[in-house]
PDB file of N, CA and C in Angstrom:
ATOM      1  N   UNK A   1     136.612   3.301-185.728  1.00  0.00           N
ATOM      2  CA  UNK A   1     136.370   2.275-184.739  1.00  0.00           C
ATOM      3  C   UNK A   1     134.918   1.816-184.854  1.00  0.00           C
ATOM      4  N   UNK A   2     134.743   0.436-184.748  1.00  0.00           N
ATOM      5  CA  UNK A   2     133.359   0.233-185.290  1.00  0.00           C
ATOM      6  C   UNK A   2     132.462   0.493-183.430  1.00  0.00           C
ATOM      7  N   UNK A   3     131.629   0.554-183.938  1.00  0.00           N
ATOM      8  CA  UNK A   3     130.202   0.657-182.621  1.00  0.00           C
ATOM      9  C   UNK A   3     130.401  -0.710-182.092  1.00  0.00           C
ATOM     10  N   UNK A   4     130.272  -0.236-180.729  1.00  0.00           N
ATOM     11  CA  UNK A   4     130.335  -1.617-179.185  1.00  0.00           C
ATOM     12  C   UNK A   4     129.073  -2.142-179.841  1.00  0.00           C
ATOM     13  N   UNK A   5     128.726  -3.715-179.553  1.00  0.00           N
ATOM     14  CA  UNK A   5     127.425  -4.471-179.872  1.00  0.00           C
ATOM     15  C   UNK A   5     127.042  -3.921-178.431  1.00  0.00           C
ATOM     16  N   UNK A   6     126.016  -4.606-178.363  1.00  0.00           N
ATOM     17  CA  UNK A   6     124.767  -4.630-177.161  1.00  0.00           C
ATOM     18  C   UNK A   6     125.637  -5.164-176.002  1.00  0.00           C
ATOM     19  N   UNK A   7     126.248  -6.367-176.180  1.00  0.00           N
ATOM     20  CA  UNK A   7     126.943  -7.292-175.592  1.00  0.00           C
ATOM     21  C   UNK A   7     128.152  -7.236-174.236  1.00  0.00           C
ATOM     22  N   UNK A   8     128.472  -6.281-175.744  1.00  0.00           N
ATOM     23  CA  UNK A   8     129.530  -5.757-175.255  1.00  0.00           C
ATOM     24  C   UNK A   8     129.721  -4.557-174.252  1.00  0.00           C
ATOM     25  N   UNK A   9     128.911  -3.678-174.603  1.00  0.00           N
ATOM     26  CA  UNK A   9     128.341  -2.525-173.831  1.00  0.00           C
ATOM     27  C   UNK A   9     127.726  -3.042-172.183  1.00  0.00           C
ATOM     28  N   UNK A  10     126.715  -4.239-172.617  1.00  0.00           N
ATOM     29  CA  UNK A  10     126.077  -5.085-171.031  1.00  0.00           C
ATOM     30  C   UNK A  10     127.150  -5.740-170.530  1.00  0.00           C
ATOM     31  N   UNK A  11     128.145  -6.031-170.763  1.00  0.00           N
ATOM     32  CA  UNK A  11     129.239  -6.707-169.864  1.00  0.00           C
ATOM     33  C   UNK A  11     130.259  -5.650-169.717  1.00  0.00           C
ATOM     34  N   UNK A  12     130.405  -4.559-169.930  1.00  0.00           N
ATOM     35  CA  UNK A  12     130.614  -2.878-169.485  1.00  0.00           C
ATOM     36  C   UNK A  12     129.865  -3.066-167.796  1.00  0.00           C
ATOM     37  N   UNK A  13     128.776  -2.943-168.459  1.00  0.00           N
ATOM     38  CA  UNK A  13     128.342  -2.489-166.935  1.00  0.00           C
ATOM     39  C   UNK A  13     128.048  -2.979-166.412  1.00  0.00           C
ATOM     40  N   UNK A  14     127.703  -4.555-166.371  1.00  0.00           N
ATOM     41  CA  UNK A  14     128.157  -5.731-165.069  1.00  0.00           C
ATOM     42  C   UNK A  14     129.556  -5.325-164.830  1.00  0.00           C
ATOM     43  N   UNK A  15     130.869  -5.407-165.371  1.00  0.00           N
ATOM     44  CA  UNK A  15     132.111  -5.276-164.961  1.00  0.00           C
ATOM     45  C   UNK A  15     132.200  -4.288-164.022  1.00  0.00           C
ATOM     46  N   UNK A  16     131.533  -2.982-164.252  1.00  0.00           N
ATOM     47  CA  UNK A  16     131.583  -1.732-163.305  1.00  0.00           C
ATOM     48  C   UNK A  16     130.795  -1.547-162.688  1.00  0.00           C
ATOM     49  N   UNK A  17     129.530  -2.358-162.142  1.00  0.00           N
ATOM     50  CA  UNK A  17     129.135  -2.710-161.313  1.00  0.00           C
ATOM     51  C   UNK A  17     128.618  -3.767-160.506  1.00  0.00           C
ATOM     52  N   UNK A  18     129.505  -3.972-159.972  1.00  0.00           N
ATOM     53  CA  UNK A  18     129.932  -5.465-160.009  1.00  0.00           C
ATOM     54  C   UNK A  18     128.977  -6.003-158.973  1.00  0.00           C
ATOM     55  N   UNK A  19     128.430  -5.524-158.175  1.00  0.00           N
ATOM     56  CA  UNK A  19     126.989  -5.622-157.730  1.00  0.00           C
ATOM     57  C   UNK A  19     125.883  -6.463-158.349  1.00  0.00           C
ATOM     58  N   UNK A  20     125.858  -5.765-160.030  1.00  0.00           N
ATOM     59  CA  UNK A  20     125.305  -6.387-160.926  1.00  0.00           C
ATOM     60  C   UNK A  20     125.345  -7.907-161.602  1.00  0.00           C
ATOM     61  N   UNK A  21     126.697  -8.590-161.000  1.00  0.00           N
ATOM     62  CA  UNK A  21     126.675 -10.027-161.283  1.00  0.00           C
ATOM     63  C   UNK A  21     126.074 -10.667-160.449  1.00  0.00           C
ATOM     64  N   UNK A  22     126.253 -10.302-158.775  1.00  0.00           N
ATOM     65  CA  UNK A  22     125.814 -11.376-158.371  1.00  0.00           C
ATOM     66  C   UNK A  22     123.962 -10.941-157.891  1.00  0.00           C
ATOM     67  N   UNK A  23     123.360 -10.201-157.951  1.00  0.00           N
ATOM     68  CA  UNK A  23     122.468  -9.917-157.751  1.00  0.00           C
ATOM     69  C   UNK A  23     121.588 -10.443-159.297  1.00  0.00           C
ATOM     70  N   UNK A  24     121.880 -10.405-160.631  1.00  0.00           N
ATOM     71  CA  UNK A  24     121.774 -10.828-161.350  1.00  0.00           C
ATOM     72  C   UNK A  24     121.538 -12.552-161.546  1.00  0.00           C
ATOM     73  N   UNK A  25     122.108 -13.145-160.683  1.00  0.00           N
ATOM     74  CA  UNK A  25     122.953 -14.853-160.231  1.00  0.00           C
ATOM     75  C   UNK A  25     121.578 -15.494-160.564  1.00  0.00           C
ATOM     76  N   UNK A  26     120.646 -14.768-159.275  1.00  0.00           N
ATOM     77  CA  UNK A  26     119.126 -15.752-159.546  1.00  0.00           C
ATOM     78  C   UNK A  26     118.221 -15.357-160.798  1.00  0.00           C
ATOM     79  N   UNK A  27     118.585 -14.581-161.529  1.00  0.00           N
ATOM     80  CA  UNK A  27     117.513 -14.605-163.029  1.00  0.00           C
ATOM     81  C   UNK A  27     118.304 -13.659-163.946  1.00  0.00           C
ATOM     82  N   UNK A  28     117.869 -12.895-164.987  1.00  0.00           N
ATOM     83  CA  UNK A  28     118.802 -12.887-166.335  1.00  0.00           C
ATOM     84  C   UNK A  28     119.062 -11.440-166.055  1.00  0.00           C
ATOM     85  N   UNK A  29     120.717 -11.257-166.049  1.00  0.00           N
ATOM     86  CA  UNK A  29     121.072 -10.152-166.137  1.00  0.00           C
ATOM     87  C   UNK A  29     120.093  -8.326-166.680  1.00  0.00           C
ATOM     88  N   UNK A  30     120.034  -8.967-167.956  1.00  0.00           N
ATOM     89  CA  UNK A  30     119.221  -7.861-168.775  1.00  0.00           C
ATOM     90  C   UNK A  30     117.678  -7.249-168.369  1.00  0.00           C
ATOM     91  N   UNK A  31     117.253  -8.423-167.063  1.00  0.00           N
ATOM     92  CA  UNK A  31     116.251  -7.342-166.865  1.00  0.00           C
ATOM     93  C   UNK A  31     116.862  -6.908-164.868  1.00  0.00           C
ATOM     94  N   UNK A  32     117.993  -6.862-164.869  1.00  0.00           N
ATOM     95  CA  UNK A  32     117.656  -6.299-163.408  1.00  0.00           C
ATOM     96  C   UNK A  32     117.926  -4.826-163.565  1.00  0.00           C
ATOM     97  N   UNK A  33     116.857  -4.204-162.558  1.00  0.00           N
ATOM     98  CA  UNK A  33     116.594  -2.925-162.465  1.00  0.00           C
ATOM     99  C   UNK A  33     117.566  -2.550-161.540  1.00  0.00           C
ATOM    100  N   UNK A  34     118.406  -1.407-162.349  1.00  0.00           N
ATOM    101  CA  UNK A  34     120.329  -1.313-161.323  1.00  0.00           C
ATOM    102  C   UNK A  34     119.693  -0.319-160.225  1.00  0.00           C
ATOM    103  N   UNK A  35     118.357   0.281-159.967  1.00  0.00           N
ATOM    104  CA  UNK A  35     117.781   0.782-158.658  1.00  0.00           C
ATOM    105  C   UNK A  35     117.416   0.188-157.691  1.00  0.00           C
ATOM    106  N   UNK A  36     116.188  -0.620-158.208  1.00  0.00           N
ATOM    107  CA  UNK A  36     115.299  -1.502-156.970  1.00  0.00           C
ATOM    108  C   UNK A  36     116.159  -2.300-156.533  1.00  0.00           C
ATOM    109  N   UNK A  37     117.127  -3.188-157.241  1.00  0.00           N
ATOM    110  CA  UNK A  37     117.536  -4.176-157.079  1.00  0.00           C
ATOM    111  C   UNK A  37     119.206  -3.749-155.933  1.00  0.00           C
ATOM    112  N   UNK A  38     118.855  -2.880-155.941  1.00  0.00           N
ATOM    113  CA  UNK A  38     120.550  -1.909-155.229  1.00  0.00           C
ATOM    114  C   UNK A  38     121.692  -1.943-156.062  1.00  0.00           C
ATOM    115  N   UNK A  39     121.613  -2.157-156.705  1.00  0.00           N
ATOM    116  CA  UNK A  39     123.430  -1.957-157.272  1.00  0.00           C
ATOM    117  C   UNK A  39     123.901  -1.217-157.685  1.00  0.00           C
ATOM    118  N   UNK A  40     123.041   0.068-157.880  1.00  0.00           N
ATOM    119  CA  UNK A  40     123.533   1.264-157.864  1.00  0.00           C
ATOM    120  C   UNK A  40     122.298   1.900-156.772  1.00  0.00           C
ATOM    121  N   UNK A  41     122.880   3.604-156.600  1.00  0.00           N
ATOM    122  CA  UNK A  41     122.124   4.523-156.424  1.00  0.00           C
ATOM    123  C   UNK A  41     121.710   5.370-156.811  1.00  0.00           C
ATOM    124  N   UNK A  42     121.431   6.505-157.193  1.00  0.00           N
ATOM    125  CA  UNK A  42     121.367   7.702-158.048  1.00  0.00           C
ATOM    126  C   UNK A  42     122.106   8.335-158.072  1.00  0.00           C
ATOM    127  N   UNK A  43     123.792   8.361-157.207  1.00  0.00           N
ATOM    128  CA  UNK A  43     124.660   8.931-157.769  1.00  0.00           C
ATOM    129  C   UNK A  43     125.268   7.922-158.308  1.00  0.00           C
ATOM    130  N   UNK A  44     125.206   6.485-158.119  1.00  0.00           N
ATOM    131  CA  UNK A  44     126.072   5.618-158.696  1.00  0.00           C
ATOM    132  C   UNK A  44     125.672   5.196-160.227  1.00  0.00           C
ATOM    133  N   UNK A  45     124.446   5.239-159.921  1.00  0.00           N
ATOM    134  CA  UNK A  45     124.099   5.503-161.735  1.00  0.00           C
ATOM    135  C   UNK A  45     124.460   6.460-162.603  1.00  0.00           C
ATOM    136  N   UNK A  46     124.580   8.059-162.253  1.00  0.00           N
ATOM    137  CA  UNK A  46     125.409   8.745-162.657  1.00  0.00           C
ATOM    138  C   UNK A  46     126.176   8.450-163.138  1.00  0.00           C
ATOM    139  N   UNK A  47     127.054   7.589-161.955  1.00  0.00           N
ATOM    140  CA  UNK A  47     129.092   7.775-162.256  1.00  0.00           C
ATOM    141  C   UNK A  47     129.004   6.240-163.185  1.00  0.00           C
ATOM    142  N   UNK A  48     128.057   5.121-162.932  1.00  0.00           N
ATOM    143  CA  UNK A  48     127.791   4.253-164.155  1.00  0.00           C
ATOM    144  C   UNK A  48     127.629   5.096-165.459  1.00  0.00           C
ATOM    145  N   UNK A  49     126.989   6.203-165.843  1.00  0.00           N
ATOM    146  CA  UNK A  49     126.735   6.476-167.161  1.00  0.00           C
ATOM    147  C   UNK A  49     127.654   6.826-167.670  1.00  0.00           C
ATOM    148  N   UNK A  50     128.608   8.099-167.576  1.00  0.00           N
ATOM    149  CA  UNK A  50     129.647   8.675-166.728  1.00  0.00           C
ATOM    150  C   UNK A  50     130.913   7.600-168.167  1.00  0.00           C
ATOM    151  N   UNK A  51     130.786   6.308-167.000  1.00  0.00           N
ATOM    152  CA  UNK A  51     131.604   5.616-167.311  1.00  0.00           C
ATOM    153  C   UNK A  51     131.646   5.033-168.478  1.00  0.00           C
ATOM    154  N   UNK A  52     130.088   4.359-168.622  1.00  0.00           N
ATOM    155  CA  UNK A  52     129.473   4.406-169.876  1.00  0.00           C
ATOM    156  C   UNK A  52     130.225   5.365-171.305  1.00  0.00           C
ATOM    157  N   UNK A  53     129.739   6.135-171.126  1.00  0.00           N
ATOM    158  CA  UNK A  53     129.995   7.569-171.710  1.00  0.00           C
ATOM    159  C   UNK A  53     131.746   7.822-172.456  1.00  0.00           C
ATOM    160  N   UNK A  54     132.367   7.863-171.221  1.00  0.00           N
ATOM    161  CA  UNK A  54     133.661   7.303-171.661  1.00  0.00           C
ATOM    162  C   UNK A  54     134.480   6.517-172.149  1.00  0.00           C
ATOM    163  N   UNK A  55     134.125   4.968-171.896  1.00  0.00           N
ATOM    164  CA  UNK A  55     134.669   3.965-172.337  1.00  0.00           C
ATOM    165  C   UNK A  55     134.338   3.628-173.727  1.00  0.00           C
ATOM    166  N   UNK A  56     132.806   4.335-174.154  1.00  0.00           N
ATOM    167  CA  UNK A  56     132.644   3.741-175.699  1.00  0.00           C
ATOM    168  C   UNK A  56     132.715   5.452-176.184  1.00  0.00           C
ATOM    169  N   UNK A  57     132.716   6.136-175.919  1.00  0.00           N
ATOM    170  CA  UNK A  57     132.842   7.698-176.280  1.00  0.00           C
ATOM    171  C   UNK A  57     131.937   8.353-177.112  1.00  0.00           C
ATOM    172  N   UNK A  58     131.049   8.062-176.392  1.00  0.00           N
ATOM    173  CA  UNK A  58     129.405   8.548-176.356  1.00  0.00           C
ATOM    174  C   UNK A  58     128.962   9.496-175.764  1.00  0.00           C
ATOM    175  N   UNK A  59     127.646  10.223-175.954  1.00  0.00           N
ATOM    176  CA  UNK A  59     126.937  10.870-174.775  1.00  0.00           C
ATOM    177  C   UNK A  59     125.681  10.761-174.704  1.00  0.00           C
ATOM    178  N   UNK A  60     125.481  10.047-174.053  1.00  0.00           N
ATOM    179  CA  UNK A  60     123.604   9.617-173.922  1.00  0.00           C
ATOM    180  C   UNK A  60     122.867  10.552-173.475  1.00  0.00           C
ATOM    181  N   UNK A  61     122.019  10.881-173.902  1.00  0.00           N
ATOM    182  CA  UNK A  61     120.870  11.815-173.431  1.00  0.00           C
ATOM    183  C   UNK A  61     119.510  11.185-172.630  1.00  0.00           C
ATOM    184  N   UNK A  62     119.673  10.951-171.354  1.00  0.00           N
ATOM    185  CA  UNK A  62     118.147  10.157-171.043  1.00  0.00           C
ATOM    186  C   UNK A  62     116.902  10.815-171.262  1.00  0.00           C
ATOM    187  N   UNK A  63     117.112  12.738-171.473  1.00  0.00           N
ATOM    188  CA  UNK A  63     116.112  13.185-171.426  1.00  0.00           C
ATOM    189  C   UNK A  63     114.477  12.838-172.201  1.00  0.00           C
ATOM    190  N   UNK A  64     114.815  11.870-173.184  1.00  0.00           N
ATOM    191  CA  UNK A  64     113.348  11.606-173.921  1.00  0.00           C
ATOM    192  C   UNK A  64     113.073  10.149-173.624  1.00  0.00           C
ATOM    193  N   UNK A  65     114.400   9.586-172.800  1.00  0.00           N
ATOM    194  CA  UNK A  65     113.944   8.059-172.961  1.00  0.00           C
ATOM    195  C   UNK A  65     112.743   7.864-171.709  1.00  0.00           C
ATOM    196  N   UNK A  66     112.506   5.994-171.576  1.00  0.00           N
ATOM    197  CA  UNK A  66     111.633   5.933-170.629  1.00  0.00           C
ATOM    198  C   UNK A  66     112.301   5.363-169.670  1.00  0.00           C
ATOM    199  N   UNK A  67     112.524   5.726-168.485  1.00  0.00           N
ATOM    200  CA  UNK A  67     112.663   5.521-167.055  1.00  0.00           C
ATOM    201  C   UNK A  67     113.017   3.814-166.777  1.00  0.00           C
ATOM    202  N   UNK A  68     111.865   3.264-167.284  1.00  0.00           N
ATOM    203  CA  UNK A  68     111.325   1.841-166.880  1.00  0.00           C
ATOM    204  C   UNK A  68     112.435   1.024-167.930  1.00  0.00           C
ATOM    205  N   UNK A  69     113.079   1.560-169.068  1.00  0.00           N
ATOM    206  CA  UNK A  69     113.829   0.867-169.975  1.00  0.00           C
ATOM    207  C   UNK A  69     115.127   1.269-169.678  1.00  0.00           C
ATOM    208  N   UNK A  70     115.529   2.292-169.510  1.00  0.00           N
ATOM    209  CA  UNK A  70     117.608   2.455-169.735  1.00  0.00           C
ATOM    210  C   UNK A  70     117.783   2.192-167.680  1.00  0.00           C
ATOM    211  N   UNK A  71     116.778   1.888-166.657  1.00  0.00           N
ATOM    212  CA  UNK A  71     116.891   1.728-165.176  1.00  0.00           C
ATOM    213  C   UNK A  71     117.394   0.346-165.431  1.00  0.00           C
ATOM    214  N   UNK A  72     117.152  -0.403-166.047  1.00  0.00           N
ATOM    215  CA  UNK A  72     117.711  -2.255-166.375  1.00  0.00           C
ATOM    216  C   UNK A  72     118.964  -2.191-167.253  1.00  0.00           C
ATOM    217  N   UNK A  73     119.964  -3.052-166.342  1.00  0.00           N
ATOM    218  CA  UNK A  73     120.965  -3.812-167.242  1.00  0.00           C
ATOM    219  C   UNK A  73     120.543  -3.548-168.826  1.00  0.00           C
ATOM    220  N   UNK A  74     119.807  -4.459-169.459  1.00  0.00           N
ATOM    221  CA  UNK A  74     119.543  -4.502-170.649  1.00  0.00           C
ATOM    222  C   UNK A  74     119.236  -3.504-171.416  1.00  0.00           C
ATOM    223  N   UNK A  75     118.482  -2.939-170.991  1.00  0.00           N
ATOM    224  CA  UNK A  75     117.752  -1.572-171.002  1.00  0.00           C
ATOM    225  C   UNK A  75     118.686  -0.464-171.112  1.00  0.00           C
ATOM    226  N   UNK A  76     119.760  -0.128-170.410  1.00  0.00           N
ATOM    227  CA  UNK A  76     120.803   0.843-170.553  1.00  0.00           C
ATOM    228  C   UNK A  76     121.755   0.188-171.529  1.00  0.00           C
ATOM    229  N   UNK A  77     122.043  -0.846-171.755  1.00  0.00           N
ATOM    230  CA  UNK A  77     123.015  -1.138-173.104  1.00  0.00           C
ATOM    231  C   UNK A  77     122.040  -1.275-173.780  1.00  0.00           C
ATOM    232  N   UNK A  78     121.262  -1.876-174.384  1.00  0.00           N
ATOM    233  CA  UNK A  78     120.420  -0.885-175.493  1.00  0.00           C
ATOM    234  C   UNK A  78     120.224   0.319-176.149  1.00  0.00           C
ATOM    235  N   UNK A  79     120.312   1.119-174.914  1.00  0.00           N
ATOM    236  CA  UNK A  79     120.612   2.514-174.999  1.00  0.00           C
ATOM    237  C   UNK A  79     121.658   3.113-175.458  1.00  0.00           C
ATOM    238  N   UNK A  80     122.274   2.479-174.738  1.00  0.00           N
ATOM    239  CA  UNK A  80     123.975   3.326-175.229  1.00  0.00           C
ATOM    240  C   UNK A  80     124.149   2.440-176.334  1.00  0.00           C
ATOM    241  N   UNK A  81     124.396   0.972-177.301  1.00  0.00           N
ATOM    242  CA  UNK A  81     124.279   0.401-178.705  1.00  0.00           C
ATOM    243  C   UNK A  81     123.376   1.587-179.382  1.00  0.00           C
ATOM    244  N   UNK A  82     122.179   1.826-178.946  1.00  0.00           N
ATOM    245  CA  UNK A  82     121.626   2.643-180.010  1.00  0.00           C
ATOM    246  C   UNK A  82     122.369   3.624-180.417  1.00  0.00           C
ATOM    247  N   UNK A  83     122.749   4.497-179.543  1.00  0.00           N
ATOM    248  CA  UNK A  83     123.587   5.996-179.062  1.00  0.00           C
ATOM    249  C   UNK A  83     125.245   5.610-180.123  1.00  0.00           C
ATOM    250  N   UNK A  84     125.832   4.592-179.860  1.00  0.00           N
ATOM    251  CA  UNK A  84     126.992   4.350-180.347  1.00  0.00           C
ATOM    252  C   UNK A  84     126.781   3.981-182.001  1.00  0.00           C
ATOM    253  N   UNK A  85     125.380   3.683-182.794  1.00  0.00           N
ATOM    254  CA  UNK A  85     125.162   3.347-183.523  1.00  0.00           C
ATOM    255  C   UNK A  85     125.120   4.106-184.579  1.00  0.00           C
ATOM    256  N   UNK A  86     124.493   5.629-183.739  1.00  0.00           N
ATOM    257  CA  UNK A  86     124.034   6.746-184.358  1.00  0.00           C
ATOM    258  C   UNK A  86     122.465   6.818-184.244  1.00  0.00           C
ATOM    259  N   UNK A  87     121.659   5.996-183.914  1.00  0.00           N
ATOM    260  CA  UNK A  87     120.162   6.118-183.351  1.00  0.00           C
ATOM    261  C   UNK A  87     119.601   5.908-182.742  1.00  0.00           C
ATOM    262  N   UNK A  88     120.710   7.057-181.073  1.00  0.00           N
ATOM    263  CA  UNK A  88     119.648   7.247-179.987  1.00  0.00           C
ATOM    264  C   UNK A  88     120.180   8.818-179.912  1.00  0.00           C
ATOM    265  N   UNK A  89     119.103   8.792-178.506  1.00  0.00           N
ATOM    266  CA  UNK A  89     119.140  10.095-178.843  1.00  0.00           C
ATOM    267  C   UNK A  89     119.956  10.754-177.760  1.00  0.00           C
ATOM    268  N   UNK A  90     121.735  10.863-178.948  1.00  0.00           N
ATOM    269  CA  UNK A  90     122.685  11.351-178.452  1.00  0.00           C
ATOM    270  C   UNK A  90     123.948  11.624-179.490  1.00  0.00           C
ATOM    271  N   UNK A  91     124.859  12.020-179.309  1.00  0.00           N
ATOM    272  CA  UNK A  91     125.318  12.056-180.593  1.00  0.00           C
ATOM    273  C   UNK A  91     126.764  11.311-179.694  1.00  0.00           C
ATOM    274  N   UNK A  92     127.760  10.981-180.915  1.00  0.00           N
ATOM    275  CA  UNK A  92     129.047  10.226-180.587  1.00  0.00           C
ATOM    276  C   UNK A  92     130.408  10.973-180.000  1.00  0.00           C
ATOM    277  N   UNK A  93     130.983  10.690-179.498  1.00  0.00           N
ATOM    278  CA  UNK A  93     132.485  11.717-178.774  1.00  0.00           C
ATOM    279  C   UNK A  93     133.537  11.687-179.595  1.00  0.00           C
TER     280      UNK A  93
END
């Protein structure tokens, strides 16, 4: 099965958190921060990764990333494209 694009992975998690479209509405998806901005919480980011995790059958490791990059839309599919690619830091399911 080939690796999810970026794309594809960021319209993952607008779909499952659907919070994320319309809060997104007034400026560009890829940089809203799924904390400040509410659309998740810290357990809902969890059960976002979670989901993440499952649907492309991955396992992301946030432990080395930076905070300020996989907390954004963009920023977490980046993450997980890298991860699904084979170069982040996680290995595939």
């Amino acid at each position: 099965m080939p690796s999810p694009s970026y794309a594809e992975i960021r319209d993952f998690i607008v779909s499952a958190a659907p919070n994320a479209a319309a809060r997104a509405a007034a400026g560009g998806v890829d940089d809203l921060h799924l904390l400040n901005a509410g659309v998740v919480d810290s357990l809902g980011f969890v059960n976002l990764l979670a989901a993440i995790e499952e649907r492309f059958g991955i396992e992301i490791d946030l432990g080395d990333a930076d905070p300020d990059e996989f907390l954004t839309v963009g920023g977490l599919a980046r993450c997980a494209a890298a991860v699904a690619r084979g170069d982040g830091a996680a290995h595939g399911g």
